[in-house]
Protein backbone atom coordinates (compact mmCIF):
# COMPACT_ATOMS: atom_id res chain seq x y z
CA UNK A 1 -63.21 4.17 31.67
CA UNK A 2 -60.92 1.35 30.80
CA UNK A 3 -60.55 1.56 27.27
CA UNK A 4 -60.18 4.95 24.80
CA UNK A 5 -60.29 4.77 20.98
CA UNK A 6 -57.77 7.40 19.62
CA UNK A 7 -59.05 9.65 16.83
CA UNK A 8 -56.43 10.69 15.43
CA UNK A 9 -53.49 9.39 14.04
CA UNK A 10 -49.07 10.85 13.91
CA UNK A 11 -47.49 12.59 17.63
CA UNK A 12 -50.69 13.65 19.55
CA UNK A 13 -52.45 9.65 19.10
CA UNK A 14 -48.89 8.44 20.68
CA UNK A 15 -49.21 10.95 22.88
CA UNK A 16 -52.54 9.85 23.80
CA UNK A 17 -51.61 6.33 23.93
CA UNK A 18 -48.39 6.92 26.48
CA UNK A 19 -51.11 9.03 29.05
CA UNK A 20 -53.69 5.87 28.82
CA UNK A 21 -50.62 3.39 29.03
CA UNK A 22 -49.73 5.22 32.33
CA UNK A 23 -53.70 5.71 33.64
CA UNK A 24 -54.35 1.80 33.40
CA UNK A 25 -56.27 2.65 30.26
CA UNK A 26 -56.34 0.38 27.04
CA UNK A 27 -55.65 2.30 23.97
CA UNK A 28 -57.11 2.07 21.06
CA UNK A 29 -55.69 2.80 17.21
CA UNK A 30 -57.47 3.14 14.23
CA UNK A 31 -55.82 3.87 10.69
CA UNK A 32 -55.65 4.76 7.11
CA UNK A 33 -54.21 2.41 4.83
CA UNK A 34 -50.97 4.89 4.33
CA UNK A 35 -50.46 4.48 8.19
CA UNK A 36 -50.80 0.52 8.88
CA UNK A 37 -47.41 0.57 10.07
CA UNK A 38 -47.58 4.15 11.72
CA UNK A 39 -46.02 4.20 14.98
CA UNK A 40 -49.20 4.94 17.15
CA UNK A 41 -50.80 1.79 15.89
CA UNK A 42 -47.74 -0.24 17.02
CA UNK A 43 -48.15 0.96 20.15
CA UNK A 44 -52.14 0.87 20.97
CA UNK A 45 -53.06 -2.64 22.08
CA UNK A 46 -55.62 -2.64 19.03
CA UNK A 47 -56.25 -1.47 16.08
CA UNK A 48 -58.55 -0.62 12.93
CA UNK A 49 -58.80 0.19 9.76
CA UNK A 50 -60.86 3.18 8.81
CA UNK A 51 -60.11 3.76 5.08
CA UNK A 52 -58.43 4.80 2.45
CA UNK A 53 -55.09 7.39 2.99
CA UNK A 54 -57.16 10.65 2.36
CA UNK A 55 -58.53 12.14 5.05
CA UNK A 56 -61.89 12.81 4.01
CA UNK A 57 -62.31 8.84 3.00
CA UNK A 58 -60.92 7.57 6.89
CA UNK A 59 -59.98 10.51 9.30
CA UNK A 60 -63.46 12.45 8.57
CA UNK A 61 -65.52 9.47 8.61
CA UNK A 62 -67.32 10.11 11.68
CA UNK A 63 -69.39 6.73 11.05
CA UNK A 64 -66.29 4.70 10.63
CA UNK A 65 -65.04 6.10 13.50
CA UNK A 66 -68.38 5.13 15.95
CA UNK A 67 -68.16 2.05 14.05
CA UNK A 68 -64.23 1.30 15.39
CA UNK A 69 -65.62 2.29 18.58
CA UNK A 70 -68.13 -0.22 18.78
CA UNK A 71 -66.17 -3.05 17.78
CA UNK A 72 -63.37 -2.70 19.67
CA UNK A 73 -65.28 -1.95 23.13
CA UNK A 74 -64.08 1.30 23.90
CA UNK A 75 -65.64 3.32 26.51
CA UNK A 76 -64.37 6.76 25.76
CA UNK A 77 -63.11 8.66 22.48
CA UNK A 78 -60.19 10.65 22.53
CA UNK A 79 -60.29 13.22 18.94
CA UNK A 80 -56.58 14.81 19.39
CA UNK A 81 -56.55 17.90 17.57
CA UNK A 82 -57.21 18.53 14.05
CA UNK A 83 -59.61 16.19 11.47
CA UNK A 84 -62.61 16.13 13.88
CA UNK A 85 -61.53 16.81 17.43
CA UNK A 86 -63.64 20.43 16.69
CA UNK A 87 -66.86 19.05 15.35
CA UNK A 88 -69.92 18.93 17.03
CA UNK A 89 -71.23 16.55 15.28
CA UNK A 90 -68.37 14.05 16.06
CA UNK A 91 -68.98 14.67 19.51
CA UNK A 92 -72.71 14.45 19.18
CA UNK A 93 -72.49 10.74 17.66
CA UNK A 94 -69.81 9.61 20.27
CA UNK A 95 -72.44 10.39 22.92
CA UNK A 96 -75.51 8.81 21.18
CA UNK A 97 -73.75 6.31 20.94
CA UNK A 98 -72.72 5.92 24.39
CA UNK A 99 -68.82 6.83 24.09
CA UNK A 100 -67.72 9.37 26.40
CA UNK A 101 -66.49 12.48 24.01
CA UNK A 102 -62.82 13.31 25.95
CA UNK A 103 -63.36 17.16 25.12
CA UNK A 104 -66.07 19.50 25.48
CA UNK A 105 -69.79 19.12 24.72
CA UNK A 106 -71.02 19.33 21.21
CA UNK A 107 -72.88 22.51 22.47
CA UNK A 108 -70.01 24.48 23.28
CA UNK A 109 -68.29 23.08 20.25
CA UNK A 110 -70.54 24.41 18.45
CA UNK A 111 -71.16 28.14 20.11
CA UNK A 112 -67.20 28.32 19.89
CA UNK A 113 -66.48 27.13 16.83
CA UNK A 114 -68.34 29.56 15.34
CA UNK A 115 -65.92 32.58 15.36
CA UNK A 116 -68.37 35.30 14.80
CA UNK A 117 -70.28 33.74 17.69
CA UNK A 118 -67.87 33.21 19.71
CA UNK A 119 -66.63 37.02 19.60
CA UNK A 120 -70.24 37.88 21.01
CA UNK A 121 -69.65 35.11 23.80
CA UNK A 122 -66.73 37.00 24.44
CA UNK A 123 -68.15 40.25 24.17
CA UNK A 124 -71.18 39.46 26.86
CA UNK A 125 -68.52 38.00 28.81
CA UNK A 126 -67.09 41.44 29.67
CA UNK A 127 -63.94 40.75 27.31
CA UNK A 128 -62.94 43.02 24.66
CA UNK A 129 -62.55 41.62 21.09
CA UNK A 130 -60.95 42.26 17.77
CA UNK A 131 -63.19 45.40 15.94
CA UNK A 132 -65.12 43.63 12.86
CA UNK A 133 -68.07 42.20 12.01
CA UNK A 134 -70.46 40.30 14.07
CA UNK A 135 -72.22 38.16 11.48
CA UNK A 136 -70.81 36.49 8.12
CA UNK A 137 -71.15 38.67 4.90
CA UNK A 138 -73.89 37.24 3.33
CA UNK A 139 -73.46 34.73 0.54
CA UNK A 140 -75.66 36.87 -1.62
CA UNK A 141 -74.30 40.32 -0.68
CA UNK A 142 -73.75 42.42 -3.69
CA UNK A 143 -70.68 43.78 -4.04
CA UNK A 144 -71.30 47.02 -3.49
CA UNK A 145 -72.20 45.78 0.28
CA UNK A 146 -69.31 43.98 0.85
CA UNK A 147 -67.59 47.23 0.19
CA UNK A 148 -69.90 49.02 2.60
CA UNK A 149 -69.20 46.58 5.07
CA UNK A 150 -65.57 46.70 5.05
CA UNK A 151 -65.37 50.32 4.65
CA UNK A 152 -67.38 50.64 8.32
CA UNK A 153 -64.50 47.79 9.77
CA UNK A 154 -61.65 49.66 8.21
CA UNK A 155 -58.28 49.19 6.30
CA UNK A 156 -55.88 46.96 7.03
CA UNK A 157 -58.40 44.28 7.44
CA UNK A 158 -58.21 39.80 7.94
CA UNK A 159 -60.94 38.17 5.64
CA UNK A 160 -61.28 34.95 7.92
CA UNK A 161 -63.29 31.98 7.93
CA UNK A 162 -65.90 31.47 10.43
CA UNK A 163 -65.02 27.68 10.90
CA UNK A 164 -61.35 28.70 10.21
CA UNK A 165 -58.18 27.66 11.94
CA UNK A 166 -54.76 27.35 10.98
CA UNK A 167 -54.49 29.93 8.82
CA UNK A 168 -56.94 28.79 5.82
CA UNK A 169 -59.03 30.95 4.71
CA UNK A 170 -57.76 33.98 5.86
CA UNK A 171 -56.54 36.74 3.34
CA UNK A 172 -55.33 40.32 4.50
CA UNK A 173 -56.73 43.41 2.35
CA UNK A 174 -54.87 46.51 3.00
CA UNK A 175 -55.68 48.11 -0.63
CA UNK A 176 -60.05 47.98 -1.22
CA UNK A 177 -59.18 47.17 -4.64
CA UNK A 178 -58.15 44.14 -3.41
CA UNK A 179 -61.37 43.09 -1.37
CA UNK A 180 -63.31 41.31 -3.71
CA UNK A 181 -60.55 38.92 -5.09
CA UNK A 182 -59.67 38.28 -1.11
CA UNK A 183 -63.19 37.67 -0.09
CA UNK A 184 -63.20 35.00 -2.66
CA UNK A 185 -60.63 33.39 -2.54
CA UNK A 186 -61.40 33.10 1.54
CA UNK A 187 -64.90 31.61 0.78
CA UNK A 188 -63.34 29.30 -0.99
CA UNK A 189 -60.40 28.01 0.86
CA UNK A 190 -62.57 27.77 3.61
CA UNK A 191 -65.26 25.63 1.95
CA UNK A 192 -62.89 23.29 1.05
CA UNK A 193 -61.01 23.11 4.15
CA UNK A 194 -64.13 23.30 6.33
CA UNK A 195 -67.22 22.32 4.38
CA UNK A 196 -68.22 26.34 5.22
CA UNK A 197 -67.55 28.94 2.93
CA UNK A 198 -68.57 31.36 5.43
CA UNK A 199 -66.32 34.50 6.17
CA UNK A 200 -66.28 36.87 8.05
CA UNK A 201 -64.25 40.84 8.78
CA UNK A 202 -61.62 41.71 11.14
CA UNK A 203 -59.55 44.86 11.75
CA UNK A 204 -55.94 43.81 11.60
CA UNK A 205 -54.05 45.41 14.44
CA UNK A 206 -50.42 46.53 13.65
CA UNK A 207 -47.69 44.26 15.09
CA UNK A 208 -49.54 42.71 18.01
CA UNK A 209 -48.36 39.74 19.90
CA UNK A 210 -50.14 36.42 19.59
CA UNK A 211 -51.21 35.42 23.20
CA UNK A 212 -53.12 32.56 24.42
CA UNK A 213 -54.31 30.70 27.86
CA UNK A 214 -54.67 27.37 28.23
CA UNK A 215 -57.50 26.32 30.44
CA UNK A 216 -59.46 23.19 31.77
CA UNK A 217 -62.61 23.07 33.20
CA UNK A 218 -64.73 20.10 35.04
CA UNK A 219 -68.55 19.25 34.84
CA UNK A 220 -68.49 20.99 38.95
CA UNK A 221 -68.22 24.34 37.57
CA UNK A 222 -64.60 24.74 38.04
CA UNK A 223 -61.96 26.31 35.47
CA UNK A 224 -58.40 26.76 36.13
CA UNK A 225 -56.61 28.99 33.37
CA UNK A 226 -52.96 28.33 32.72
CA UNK A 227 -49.69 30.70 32.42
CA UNK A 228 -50.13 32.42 29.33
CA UNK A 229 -48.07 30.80 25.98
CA UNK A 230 -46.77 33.29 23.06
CA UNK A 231 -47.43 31.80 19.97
CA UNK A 232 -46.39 34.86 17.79
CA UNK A 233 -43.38 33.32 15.87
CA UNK A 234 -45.95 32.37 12.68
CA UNK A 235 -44.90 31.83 9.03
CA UNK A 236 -48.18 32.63 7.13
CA UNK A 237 -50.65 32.71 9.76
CA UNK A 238 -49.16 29.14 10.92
CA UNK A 239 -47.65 28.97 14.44
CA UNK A 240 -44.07 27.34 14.15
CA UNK A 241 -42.17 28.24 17.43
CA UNK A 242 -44.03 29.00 21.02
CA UNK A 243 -42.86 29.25 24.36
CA UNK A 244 -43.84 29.91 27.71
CA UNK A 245 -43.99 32.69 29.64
CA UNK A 246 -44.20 35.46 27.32
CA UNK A 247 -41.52 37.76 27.79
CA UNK A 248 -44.32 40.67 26.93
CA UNK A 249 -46.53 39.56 29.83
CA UNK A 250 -45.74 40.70 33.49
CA UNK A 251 -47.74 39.71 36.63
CA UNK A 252 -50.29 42.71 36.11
CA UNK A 253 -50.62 41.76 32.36
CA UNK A 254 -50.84 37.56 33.15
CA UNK A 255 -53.91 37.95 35.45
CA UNK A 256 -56.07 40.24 33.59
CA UNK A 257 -55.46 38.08 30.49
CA UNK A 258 -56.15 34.43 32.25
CA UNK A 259 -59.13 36.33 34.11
CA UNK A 260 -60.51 37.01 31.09
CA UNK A 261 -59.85 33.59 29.50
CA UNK A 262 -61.97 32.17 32.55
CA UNK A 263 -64.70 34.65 32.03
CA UNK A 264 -65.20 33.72 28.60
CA UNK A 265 -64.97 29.81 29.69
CA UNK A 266 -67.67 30.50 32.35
CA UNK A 267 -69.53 32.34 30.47
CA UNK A 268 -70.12 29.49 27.86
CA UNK A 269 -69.90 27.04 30.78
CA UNK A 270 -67.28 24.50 29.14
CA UNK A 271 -65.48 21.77 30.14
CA UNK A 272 -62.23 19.76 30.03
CA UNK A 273 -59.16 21.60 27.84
CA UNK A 274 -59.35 24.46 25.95
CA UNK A 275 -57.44 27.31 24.92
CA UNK A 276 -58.41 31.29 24.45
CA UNK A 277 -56.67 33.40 21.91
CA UNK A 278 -55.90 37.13 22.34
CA UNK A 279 -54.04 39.75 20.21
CA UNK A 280 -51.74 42.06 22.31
CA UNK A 281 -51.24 45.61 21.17
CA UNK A 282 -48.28 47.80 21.32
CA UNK A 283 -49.68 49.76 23.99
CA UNK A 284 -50.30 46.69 26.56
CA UNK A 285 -54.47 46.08 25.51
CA UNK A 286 -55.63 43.03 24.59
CA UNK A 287 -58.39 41.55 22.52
CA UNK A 288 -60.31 38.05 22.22
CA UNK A 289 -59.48 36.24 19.23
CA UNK A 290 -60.76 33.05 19.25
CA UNK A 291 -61.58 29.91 21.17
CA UNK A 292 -59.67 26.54 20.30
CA UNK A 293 -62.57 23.70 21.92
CA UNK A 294 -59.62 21.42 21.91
CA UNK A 295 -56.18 20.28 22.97
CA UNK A 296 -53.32 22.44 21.55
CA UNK A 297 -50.29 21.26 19.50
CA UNK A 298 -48.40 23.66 21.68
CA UNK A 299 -49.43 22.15 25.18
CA UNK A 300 -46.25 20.51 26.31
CA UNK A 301 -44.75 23.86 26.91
CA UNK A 302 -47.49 24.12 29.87
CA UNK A 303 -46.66 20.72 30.74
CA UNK A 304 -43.18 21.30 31.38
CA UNK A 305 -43.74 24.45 33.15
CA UNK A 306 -46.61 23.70 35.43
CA UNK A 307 -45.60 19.61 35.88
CA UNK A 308 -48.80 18.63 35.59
CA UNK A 309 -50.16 16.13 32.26
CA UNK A 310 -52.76 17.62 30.33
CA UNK A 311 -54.17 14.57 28.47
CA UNK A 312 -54.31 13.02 31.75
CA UNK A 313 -56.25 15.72 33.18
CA UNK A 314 -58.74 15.30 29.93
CA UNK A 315 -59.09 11.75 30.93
CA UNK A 316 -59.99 12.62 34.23
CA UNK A 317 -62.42 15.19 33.60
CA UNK A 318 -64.37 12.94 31.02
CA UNK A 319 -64.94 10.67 33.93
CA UNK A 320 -66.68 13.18 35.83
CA UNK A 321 -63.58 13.95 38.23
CA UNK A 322 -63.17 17.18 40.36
CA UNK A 323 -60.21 19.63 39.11
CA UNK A 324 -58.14 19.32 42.34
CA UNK A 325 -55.33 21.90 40.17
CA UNK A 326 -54.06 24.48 42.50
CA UNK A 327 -55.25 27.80 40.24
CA UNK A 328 -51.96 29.98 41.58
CA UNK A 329 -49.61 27.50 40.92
CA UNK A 330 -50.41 26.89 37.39
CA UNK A 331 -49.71 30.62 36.77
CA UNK A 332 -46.28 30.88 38.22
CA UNK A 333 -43.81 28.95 35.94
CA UNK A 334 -41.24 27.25 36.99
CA UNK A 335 -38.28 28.11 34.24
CA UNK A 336 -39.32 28.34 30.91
CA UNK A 337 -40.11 26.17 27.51
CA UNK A 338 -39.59 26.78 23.73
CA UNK A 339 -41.32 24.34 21.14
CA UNK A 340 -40.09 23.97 17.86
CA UNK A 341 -42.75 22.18 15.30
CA UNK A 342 -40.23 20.01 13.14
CA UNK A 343 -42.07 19.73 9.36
CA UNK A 344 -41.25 17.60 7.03
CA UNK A 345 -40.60 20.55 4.43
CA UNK A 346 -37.79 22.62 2.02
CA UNK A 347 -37.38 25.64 3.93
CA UNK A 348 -34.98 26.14 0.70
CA UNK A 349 -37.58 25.68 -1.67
CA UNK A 350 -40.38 27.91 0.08
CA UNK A 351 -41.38 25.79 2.62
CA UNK A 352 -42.85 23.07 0.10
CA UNK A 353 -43.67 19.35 1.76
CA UNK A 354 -40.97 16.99 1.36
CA UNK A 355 -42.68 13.97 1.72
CA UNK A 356 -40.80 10.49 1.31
CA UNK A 357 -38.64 7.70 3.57
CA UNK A 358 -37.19 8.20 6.30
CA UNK A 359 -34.02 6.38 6.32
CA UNK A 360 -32.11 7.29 9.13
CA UNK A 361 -33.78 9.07 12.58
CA UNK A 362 -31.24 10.18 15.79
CA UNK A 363 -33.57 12.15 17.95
CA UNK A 364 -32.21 14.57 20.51
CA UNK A 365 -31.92 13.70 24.06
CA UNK A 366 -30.90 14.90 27.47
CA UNK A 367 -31.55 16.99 30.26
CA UNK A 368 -34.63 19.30 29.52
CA UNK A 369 -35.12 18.20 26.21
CA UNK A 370 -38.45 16.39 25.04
CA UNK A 371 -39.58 14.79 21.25
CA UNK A 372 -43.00 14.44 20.95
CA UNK A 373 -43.28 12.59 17.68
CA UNK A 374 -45.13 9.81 15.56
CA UNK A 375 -41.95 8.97 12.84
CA UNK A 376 -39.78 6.34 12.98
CA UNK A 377 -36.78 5.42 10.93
CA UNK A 378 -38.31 2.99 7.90
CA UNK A 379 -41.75 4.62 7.78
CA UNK A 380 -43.08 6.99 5.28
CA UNK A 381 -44.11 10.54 5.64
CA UNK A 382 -47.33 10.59 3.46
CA UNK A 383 -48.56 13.60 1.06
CA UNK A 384 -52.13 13.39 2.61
CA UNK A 385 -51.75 14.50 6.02
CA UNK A 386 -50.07 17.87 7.79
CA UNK A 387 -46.37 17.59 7.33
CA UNK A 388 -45.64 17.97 11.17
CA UNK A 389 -43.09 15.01 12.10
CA UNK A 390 -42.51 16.15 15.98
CA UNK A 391 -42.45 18.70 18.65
CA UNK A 392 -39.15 19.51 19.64
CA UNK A 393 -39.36 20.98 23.18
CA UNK A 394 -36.51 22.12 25.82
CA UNK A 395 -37.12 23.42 29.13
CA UNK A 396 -34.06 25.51 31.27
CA UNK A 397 -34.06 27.61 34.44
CA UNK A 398 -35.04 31.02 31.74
CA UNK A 399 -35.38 31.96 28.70
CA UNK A 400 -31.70 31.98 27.63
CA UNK A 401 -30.93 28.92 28.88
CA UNK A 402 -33.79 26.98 27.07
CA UNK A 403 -32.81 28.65 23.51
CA UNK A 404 -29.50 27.69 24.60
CA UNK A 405 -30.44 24.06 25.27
CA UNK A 406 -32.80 24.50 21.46
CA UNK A 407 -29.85 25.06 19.65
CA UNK A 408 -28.27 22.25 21.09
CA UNK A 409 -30.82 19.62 20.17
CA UNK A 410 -31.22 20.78 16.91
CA UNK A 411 -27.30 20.00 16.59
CA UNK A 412 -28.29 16.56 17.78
CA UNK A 413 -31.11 16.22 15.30
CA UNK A 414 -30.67 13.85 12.84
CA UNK A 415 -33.13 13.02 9.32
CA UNK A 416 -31.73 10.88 6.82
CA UNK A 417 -34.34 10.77 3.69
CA UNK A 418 -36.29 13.80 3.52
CA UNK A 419 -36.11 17.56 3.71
CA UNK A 420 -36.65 19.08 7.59
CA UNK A 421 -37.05 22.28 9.08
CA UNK A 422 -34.64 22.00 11.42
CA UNK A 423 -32.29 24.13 9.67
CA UNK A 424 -34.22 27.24 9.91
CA UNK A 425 -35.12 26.74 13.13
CA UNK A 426 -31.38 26.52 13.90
CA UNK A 427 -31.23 30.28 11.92
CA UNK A 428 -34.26 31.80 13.55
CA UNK A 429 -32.71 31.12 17.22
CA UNK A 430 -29.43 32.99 16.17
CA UNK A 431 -31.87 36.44 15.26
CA UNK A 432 -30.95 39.13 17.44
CA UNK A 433 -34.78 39.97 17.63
CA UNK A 434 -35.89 36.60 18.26
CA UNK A 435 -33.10 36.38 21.24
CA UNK A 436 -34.03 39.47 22.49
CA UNK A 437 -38.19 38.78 22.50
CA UNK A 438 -38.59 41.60 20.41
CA UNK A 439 -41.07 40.12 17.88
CA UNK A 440 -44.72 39.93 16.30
CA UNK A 441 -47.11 38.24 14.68
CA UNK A 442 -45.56 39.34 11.17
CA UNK A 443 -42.02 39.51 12.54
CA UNK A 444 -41.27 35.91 10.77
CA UNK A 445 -42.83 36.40 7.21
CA UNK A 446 -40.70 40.20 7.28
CA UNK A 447 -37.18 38.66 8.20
CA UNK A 448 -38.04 35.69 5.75
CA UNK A 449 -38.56 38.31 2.82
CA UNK A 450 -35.77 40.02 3.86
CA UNK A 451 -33.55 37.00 2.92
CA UNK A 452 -34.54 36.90 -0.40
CA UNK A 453 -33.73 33.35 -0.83
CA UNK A 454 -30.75 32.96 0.43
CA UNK A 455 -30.37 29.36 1.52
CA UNK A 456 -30.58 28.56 4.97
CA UNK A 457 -27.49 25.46 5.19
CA UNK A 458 -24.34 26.28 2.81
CA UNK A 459 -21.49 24.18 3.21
CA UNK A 460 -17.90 25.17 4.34
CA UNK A 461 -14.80 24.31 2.16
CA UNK A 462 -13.40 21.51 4.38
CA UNK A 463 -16.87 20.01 4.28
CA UNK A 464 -17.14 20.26 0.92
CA UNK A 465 -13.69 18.67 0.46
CA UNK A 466 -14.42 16.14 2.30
CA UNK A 467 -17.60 14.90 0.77
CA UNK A 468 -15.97 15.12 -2.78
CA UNK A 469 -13.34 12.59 -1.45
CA UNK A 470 -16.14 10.42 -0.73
CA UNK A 471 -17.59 11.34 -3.69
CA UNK A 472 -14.41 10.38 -5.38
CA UNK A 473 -14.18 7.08 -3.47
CA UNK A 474 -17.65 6.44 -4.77
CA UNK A 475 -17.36 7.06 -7.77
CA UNK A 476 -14.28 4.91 -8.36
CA UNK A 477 -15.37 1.44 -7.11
CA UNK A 478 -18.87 2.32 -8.93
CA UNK A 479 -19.10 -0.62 -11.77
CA UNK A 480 -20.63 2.11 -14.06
CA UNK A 481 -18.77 4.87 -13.70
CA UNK A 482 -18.51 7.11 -16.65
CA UNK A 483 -15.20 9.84 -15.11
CA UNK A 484 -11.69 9.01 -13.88
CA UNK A 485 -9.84 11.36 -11.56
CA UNK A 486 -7.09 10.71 -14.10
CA UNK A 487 -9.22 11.53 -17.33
CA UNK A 488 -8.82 9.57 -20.59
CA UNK A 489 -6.07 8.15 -21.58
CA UNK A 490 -6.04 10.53 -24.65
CA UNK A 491 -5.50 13.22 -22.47
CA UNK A 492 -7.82 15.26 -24.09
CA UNK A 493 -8.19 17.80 -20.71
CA UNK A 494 -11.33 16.39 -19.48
CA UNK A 495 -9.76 15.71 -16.13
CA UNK A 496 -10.60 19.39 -14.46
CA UNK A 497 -14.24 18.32 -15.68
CA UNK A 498 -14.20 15.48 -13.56
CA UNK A 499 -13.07 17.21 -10.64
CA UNK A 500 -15.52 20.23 -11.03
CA UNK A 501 -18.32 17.36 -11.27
CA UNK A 502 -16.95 15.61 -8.16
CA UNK A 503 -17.05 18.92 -6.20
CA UNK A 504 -20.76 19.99 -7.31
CA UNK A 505 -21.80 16.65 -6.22
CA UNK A 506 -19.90 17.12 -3.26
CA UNK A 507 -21.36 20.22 -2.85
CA UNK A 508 -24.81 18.66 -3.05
CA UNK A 509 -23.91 15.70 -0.84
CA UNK A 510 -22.80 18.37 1.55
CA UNK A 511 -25.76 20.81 1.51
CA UNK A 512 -27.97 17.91 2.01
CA UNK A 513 -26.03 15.95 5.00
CA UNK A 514 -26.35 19.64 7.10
CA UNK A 515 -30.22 20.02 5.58
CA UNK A 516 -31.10 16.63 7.25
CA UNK A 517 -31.49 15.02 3.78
């Protein structure tokens, strides 16, 4: 394998990129026309373009992908995560055409992709799943059915997509009056986001944990799970914080939960990296979830824990190498790592995208501190794409020392240009609960209710003062300024005006200097 075409475009194709770089391998770019001067194709040795900026016209385009492939000479495809890294039918052209797919086969794509079918896999596996249903409701069920149906799962119940991910198209239902509506507005999410409109039911257990184990597994028959990863801090069914270990998981707990990862893994006989989710109840039992067929966001946490390089390992594997991963190692942690995911978004104005330039970038730095990221200062973040800028990740001795070390690279973090999340992320470490482990999966969406609004950067006096001498200063030596700090020279009291106009810009200035504006 000496050269890899990169699927995928932002952090995880630099990513890729650095782990060929250091294998000998020659990477390979391809891009929209939005990201010509992206970061990740400045870096590959080569480069194509695959379309226009939406997704569905260069991203998706499986035959413009092949087609990249074969001009460029690459040996091997590498999908990321996200666009098509989960489709079978990606990974069924790479190897008809003769590229080695850097994942799993289009087979097991396909068995768990599905997640109704992968909740039997589970099942016949020995592992205990989530109670719902085992099939999709029928497109043509009659109301009346769906009703049935649901009734036998019981209330509070997850409408969820059987291609799903992410979070789209799920709905919960607690009141049956609001089934119908729910189930709709599922199908439909999901055929959009998916091409399947497919859904499927799921109890929804009461304040579990969101658990998962990483995993990799060679074409020999081996598979090596990982130290588990709690991915519970979610805002809307998205993941937005996860660290490893779990402070919910002792040593009893971590090796009936990776055992059952691998039995599920064997079961379906996969290879290279994948991960398997669980919910974890109140009362210590756990349940399959789902099956990601792909590399996480979330896997740098296991690489800083376990030293060992994940997309390198995927490399490996596609070339038909033995897993030489000592399986007890990789399940005692050394210390422990917290991942923010930094989003280009308002958390002031409900989380909305704040696309746009970014004009000035100071990433944090240090000892135990890692950016995983695809933005530069100068480049655009474009509307078409997932707003995710970086991975902020820290690593310490425990757990208090790496939210510690968090909270001190957020302080370092620096966006000029757009809105970032890394004020609330700078709030949600200082939450008593979130200090203390003591959360859920719904823990995030309750405390951000709770706050009913309330902004999460205000500015103190002196900064405020500060600003509006700048402000001031500004102001003054503007050629078309339209105030004075001395007012007219009628003196008709318009001077407080000017200063109550200096301060509210101040204020603005202010608010958006802490915001990362």
């Amino acid at each position: 394998m000496k050269k890899v075409l990169i699927a995928n475009r932002g952090e995880i194709a630099v990513r890729i990129v650095r782990a060929c770089r250091e294998m000998g391998i020659s990477p390979v770019a391809v891009y929209s026309e939005c990201d010509r001067p992206a970061l990740h194709v400045r870096l590959a040795d080569e480069a194509y373009p695959i379309g226009p900026s939406p997704p569905r016209d260069s991203y998706l385009r499986i035959d413009r992908l092949i087609d990249a492939a074969r001009r460029s000479g690459a040996d091997a495809v590498h999908p990321g995560y996200g666009f098509l890294a989960e489709n079978e039918d990606f990974a069924a052209a790479c190897r008809d055409a003769g590229l080695a797919f850097i994942g799993p086969s289009p087979e097991a794509i396909a068995l768990m992709g599905s997640k109704t079918a992968a909740r039997t896999a589970a099942r016949r596996a020995g592992v205990p799943v989530v109670p719902g249903t085992e099939d999709p409701i029928p497109a043509d069920a009659k109301d009346e059915e769906v009703r049935r149906i649901a009734g036998a799962v019981g209330y509070p119940l997850l409408v969820k997509a059987v291609a799903g991910g992410g979070g789209k198209g799920m709905r919960t239902v607690t009141d049956p009056a609001d089934l119908l509506p729910a189930v709709r507005a599922a199908r439909s999410e999901a055929s959009t986001a998916f091409g399947d409109a497919a859904v499927y039911l799921e109890r929804r257990l009461i304040r579990p944990r969101h658990i998962e184990v990483q995993l990799l597994g060679d074409s020999h028959g081996t598979i090596v799970p990982f130290v588990e990863r709690e991915c519970s801090i979610q805002r809307r069914h998205q993941k937005v914080v996860e660290e490893t270990p779990s402070v919910a998981v002792g040593a009893s707990l971590r090796a009936s939960l990776t055992s059952a990862a691998a039995a599920v893994a064997r079961a379906v006989r996969y290879t290279n990296a994948g991960t398997i989710e669980f919910l974890l109840d109140e009362d210590g039992s756990f349940y399959f979830l789902e099956m990601n067929t792909r590399l996480q966001v979330e896997h740098p946490i296991t690489e800083m824990v376990t030293g060992l390089d994940l997309v390198r390992w995927q490399i490996r594997i596609a070339r038909g190498e033995r897993l030489d991963v000592d399986p007890a190692a990789v399940l005692a942690p050394n210390g422990h790592a917290i991942e923010c995911r930094i989003y280009a978004e308002d958390p002031d104005n409900g989380f909305m995208p704040s696309p746009g330039r970014i004009l000035q970038l100071r990433t944090p730095g240090g000892p135990g501190v890692r950016d995983d990221s695809g933005a530069t200062a100068g480049l655009d973040v474009p509307i078409f794409y997932d707003p995710m800028i970086s991975k902020l990740i820290t690593w310490a001795d425990d757990r208090p020392r790496a939210i510690a070390r968090m909270r001190r690279a957020l302080g370092e973090y620096l966006v000029v240009g757009i809105r970032t999340t890394v004020p609330f992320f700078t709030w949600l470490l200082d939450q008593p609960d979130f200090v203390e482990g003591k959360f859920h999966t719904a823990y995030l969406d309750d405390v951000l209710a709770g706050r009913s609004g309330q902004p999460f950067v205000t500015a103190s006096a002196d900064i405020e003062d500060v600003a509006a001498i700048g402000v001031a200063v500004q102001s003054a030596l503007s050629p078309d300024r339209v105030i004075s700090p001395n007012g007219p020279a009628n003196g008709d009291g318009r001077v407080d005006a000017g200063v109550r106009r200096w301060k509210a810009q101040a204020r603005a200035e202010a608010l958006r200097g802490a915001a990362g504006d």
